[in-house]
C-alpha atoms as a PDB file:
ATOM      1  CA  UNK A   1       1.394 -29.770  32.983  1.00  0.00           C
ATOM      2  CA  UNK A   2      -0.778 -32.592  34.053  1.00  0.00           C
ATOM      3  CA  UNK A   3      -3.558 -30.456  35.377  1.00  0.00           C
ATOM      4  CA  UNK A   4      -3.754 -28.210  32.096  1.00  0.00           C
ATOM      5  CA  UNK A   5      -3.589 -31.426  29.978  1.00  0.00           C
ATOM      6  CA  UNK A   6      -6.627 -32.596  31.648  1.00  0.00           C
ATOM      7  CA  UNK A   7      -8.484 -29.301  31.339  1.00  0.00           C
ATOM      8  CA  UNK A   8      -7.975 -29.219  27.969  1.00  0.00           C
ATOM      9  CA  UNK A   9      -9.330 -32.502  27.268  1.00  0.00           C
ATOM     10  CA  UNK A  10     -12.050 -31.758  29.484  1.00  0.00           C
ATOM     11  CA  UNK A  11     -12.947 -28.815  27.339  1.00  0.00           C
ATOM     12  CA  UNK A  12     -12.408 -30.893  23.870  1.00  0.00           C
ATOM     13  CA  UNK A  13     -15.091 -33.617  25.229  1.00  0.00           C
ATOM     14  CA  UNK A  14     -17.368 -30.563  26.019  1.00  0.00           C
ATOM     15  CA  UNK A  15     -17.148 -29.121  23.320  1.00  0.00           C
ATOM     16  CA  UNK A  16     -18.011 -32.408  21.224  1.00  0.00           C
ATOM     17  CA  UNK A  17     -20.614 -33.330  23.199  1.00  0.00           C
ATOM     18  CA  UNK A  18     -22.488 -30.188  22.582  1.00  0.00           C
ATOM     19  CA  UNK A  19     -22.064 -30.312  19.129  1.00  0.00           C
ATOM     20  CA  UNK A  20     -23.462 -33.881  19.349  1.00  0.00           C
ATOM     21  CA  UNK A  21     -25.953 -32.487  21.128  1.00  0.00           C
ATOM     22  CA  UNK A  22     -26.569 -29.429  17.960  1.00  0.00           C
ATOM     23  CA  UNK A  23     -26.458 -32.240  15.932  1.00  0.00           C
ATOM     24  CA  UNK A  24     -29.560 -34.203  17.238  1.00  0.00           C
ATOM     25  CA  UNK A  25     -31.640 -31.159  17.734  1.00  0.00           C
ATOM     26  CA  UNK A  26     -30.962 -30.370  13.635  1.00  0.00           C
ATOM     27  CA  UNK A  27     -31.735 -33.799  13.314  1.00  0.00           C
ATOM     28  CA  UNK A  28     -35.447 -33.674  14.711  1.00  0.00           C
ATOM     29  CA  UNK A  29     -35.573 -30.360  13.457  1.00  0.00           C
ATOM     30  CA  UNK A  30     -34.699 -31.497   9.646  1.00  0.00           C
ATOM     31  CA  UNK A  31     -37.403 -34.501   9.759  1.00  0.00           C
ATOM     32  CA  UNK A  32     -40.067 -31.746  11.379  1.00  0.00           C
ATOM     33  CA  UNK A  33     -39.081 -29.588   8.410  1.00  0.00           C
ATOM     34  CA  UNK A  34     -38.836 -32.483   5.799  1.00  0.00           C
ATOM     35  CA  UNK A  35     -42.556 -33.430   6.507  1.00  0.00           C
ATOM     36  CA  UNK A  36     -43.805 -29.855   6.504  1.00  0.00           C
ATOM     37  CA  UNK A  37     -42.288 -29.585   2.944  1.00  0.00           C
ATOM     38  CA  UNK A  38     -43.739 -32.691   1.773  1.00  0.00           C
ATOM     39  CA  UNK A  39     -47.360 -31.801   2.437  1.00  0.00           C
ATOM     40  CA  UNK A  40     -46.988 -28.403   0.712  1.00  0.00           C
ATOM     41  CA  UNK A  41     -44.992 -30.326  -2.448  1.00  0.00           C
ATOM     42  CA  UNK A  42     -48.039 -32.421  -2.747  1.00  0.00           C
ATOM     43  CA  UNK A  43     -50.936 -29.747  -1.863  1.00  0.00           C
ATOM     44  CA  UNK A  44     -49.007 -27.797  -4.646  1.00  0.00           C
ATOM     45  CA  UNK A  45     -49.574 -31.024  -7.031  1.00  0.00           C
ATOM     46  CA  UNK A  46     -52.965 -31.435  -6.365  1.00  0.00           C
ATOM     47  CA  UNK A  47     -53.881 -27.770  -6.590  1.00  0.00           C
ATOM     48  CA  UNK A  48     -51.643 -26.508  -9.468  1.00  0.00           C
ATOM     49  CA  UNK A  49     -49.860 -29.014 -11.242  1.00  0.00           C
ATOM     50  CA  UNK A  50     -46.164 -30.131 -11.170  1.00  0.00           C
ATOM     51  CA  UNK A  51     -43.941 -28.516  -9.111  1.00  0.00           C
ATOM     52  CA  UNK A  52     -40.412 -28.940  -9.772  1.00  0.00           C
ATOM     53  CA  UNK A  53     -37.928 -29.133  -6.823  1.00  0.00           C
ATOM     54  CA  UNK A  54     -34.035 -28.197  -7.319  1.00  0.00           C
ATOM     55  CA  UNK A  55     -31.450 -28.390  -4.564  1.00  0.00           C
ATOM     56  CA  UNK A  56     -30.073 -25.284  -4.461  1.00  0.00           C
ATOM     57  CA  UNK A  57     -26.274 -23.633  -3.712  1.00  0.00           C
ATOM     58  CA  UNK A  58     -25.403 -22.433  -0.753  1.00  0.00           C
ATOM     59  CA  UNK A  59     -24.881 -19.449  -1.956  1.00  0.00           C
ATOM     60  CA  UNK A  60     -28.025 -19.704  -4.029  1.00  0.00           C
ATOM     61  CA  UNK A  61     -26.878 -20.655  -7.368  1.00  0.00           C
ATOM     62  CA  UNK A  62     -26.548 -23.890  -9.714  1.00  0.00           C
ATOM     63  CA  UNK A  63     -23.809 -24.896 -11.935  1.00  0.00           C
ATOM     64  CA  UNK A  64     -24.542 -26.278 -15.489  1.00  0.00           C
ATOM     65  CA  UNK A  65     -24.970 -29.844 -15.369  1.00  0.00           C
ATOM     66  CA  UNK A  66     -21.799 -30.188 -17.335  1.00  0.00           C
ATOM     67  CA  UNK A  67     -19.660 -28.096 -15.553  1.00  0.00           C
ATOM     68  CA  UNK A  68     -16.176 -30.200 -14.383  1.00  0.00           C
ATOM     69  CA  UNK A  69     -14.601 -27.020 -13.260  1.00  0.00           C
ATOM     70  CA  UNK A  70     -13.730 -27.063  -9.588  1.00  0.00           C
ATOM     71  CA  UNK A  71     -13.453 -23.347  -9.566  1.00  0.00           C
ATOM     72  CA  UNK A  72     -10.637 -23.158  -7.414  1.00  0.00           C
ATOM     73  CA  UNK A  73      -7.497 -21.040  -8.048  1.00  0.00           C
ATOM     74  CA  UNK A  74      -4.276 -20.283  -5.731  1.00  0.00           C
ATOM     75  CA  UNK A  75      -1.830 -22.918  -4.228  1.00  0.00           C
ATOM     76  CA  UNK A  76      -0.916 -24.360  -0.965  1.00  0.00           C
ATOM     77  CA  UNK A  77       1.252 -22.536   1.705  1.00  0.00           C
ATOM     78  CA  UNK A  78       3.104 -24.684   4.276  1.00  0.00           C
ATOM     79  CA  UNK A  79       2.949 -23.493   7.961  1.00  0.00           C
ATOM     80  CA  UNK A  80       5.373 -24.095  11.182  1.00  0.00           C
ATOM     81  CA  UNK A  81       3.000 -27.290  12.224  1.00  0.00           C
ATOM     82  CA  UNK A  82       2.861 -28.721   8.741  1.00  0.00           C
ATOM     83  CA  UNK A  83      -0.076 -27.441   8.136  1.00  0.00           C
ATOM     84  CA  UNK A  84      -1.386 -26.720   4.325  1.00  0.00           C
ATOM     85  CA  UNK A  85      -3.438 -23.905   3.665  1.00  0.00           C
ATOM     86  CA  UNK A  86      -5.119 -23.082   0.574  1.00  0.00           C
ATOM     87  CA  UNK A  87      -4.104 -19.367  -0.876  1.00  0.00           C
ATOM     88  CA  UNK A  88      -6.205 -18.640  -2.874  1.00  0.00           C
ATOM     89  CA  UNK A  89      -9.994 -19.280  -4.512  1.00  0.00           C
ATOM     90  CA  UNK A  90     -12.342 -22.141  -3.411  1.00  0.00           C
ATOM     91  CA  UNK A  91     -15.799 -22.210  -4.975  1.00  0.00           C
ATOM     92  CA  UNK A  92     -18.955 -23.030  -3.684  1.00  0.00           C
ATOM     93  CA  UNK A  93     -21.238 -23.208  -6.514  1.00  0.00           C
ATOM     94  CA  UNK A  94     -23.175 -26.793  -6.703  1.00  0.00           C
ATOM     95  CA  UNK A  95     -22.587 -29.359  -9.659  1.00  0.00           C
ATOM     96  CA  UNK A  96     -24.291 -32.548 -10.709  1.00  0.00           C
ATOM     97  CA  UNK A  97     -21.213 -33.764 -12.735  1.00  0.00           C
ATOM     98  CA  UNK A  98     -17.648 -35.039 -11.138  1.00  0.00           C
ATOM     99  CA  UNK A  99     -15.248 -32.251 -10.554  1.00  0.00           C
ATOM    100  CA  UNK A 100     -11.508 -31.761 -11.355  1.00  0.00           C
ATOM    101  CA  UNK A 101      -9.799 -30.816  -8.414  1.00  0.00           C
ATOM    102  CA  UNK A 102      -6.091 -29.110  -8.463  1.00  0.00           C
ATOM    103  CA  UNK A 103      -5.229 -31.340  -4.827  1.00  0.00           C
ATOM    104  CA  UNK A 104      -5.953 -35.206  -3.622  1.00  0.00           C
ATOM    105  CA  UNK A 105      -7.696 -35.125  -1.368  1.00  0.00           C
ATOM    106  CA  UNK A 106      -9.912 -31.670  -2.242  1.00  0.00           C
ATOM    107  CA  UNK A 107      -9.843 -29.327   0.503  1.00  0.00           C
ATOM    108  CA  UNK A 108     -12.651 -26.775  -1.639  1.00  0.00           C
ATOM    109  CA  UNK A 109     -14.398 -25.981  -4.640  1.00  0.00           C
ATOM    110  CA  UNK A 110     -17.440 -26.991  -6.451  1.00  0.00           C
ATOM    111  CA  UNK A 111     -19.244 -30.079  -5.053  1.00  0.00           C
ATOM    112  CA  UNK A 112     -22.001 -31.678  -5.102  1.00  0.00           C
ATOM    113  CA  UNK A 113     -25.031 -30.368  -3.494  1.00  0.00           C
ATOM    114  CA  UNK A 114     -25.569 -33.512  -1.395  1.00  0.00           C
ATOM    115  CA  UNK A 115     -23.268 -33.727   1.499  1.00  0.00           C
ATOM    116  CA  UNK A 116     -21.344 -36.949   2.486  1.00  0.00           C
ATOM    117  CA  UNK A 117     -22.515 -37.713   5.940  1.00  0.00           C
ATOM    118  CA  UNK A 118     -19.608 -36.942   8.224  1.00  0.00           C
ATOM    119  CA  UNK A 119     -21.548 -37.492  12.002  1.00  0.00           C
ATOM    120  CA  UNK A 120     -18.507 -39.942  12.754  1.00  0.00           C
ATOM    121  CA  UNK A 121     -19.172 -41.658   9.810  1.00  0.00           C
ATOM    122  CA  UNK A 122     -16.003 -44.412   8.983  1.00  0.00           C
ATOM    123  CA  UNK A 123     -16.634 -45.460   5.372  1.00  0.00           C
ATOM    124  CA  UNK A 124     -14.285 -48.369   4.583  1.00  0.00           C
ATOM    125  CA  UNK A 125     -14.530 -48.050   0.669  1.00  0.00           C
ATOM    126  CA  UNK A 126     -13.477 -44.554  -1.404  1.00  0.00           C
ATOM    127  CA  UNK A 127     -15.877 -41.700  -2.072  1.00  0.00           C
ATOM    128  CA  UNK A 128     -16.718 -39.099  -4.123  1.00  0.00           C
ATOM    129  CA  UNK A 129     -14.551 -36.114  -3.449  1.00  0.00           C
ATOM    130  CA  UNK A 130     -17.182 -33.902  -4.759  1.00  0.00           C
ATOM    131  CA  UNK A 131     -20.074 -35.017  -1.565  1.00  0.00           C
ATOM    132  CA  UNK A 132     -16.703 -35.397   0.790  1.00  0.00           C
ATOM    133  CA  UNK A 133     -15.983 -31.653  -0.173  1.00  0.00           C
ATOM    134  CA  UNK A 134     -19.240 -30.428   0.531  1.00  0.00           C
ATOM    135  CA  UNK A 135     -19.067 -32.363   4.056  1.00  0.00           C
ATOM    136  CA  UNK A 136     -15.880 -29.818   4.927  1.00  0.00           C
ATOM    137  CA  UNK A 137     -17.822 -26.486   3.673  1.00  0.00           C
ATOM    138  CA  UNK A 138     -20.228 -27.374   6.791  1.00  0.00           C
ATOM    139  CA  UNK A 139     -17.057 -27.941   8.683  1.00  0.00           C
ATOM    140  CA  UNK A 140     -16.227 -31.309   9.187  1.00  0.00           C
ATOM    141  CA  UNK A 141     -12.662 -33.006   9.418  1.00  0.00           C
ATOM    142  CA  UNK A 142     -12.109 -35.913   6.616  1.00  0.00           C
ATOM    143  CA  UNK A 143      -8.814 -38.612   8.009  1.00  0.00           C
ATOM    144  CA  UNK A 144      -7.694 -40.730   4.580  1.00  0.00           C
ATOM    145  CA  UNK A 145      -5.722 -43.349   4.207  1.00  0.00           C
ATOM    146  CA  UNK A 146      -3.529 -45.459   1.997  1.00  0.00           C
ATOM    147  CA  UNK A 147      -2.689 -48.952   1.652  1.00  0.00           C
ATOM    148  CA  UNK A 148       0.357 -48.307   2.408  1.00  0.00           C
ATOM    149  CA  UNK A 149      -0.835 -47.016   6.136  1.00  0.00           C
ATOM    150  CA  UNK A 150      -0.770 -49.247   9.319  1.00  0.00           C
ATOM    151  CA  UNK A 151      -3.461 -50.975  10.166  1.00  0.00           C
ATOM    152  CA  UNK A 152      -3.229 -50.095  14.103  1.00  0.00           C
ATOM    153  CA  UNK A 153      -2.945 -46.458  12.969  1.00  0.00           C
ATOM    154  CA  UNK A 154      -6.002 -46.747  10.699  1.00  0.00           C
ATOM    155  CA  UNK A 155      -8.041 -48.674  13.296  1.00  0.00           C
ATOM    156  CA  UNK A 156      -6.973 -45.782  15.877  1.00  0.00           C
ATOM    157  CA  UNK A 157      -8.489 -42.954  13.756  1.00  0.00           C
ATOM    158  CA  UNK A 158     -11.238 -44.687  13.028  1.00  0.00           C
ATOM    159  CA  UNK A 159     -12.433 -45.224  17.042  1.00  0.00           C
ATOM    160  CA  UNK A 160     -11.311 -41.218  16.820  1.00  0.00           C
ATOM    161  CA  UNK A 161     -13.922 -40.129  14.359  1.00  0.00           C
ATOM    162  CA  UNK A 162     -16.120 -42.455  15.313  1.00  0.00           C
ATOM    163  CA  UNK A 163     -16.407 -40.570  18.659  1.00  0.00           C
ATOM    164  CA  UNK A 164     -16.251 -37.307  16.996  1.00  0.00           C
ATOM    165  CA  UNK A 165     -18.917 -35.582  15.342  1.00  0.00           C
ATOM    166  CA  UNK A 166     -17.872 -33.461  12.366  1.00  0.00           C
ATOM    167  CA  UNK A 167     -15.756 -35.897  11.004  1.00  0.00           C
ATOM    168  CA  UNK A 168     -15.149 -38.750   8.494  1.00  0.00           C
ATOM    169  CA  UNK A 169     -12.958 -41.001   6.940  1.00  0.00           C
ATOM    170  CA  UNK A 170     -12.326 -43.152   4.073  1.00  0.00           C
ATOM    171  CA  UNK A 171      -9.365 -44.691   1.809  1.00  0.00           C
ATOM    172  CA  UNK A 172      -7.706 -42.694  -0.140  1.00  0.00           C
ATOM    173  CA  UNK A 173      -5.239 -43.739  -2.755  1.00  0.00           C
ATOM    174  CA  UNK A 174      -4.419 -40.596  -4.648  1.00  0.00           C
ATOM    175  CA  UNK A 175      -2.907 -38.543  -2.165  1.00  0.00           C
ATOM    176  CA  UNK A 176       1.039 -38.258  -1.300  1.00  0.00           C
ATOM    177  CA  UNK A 177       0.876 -39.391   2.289  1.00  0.00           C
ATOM    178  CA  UNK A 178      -0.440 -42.777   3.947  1.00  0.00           C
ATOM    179  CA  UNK A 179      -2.267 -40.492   6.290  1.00  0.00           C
ATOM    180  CA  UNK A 180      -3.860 -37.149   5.702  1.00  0.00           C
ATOM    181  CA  UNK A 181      -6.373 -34.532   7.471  1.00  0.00           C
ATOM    182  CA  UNK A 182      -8.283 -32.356   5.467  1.00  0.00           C
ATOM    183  CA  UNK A 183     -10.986 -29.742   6.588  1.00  0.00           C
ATOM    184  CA  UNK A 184     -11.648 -26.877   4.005  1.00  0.00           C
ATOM    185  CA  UNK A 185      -8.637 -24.663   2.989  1.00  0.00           C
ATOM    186  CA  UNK A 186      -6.584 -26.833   5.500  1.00  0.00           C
ATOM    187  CA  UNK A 187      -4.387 -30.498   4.845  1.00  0.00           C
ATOM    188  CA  UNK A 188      -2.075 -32.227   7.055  1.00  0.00           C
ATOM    189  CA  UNK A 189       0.115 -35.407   6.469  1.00  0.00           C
ATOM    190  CA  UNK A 190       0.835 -37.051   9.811  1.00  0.00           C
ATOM    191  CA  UNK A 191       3.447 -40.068  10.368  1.00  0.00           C
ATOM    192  CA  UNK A 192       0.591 -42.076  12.735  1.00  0.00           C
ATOM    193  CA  UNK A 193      -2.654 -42.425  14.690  1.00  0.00           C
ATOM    194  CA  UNK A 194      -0.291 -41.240  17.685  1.00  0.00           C
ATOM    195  CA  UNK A 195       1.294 -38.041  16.598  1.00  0.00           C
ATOM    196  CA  UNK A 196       0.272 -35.133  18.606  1.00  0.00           C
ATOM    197  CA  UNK A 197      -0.811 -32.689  14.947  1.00  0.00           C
ATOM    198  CA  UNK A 198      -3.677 -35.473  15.165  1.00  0.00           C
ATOM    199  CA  UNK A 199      -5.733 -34.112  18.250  1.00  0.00           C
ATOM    200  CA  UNK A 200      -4.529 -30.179  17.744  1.00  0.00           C
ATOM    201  CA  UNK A 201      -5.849 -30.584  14.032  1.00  0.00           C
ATOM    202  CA  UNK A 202      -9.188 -31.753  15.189  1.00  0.00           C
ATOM    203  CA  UNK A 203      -9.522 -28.792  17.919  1.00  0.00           C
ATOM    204  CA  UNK A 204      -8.598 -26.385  15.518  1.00  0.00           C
ATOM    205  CA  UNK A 205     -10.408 -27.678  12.119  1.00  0.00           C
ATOM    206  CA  UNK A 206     -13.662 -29.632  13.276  1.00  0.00           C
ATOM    207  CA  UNK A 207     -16.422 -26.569  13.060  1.00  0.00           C
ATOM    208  CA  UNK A 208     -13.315 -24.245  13.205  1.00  0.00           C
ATOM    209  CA  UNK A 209     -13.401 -20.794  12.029  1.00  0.00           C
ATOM    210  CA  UNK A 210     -11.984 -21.633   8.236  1.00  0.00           C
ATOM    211  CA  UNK A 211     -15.656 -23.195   8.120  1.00  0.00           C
ATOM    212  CA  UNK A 212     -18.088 -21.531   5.108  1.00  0.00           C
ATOM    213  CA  UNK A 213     -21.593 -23.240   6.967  1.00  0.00           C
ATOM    214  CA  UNK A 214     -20.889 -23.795  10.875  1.00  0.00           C
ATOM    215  CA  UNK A 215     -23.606 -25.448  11.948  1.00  0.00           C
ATOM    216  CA  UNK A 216     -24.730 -26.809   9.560  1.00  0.00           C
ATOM    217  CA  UNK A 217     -25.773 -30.560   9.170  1.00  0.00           C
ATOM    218  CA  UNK A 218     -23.616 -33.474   9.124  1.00  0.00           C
ATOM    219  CA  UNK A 219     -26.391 -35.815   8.718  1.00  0.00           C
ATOM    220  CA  UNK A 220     -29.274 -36.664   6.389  1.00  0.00           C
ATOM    221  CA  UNK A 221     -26.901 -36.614   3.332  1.00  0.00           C
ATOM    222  CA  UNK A 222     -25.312 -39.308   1.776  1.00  0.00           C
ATOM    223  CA  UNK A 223     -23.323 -42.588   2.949  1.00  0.00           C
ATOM    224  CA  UNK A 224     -21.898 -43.470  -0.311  1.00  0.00           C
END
């Protein structure tokens, strides 16, 4: 038991570390990429005029500014590991407004089109669901917390994410647990830092396969 233990953990820090790895090379690749668009936003002013620049969808498309939909429709199902999952419809469609989602903490729908940096990220205030949301469409895990959680347990997830990429974590008073996982489509209410759902939920959710954009950054967003 011992020896497959340690293989698997051997295998989970692998597997992190080459996503940390991913992670640096989009990094470089985004500022290359970030300069390259600058110089043709400004030859483009110089030459033509104006140029207007719109974040786009992921899927290509815009909401109406005052859209407050989140687009979602269905309803949890609970699994043999206490797992949530979302049956149903989850949006993708970008909006500039705040959203109304049917669960606390969102596991889907219409967000923002700025993500909420989750590289590992430990935020110690709340924050918006609708950047947090777009954080799990490229696959990241968010841990939230009550006041009503411990504080060892809290500090222990937090040295957790902190060494995990794909991940985040914030307070969270609106939810019905002290402690929750979310990754998109996918909730879990653990008792503490120590329960054994904590790890398998991060092997199986952090750029797992319910994920809309693997790959896809976990930096260069937002902190707030």
């Amino acid at each position: 038991m011992g020896s497959a233990k340690n293989t698997s953990n051997a295998a989970r820090k692998a597997r992190i570390e080459e996503m940390r790895r991913a992670e640096q090379a989009r990094e470089r690749r985004n500022r290359v990429l970030t300069i390259a668009a600058s110089v043709v936003v400004v030859a483009g002013l110089v030459v033509g005029g104006v140029v207007l620049v719109r974040s786009q969808s992921d899927n290509g498309k815009d909401a109406a500014s005052g859209s407050k939909s989140s687009g979602d429709s269905g309803h949890f199902t609970t699994g043999k590991d206490g797992v949530r999952t979302w049956s149903g419809k989850l949006s993708r469609t970008h909006v500039t407004t705040s959203v109304k989602y049917p669960m606390h903490p969102p596991v889907g729908g219409n967000h923002n089109p700025v993500w909420l940096n989750c590289n590992g990220n430990v935020y110690t205030s709340p924050v918006k669901d609708e950047n947090a949301v777009h954080a799990l469409e490229h696959g990241a895990v968010w841990v939230t917390y009550t006041a009503k959680a411990k504080k060892a347990d809290v500090d222990a997830l937090a040295a957790e994410v902190k060494k995990t990429p794909y991940t985040l974590m914030s307070p969270y008073e609106n939810q019905a647990a002290p402690l929750m996982l979310s990754a998109w489509g996918h909730q879990l209410s653990v008792k503490s830092a120590d329960d054994p759902a904590v790890n398998k939920f991060f092997a199986n959710y952090v750029q797992g396969k319910q994920t809309p954009e693997p790959g896809a950054s976990c930096t260069g967003g937002t902190m707030k």
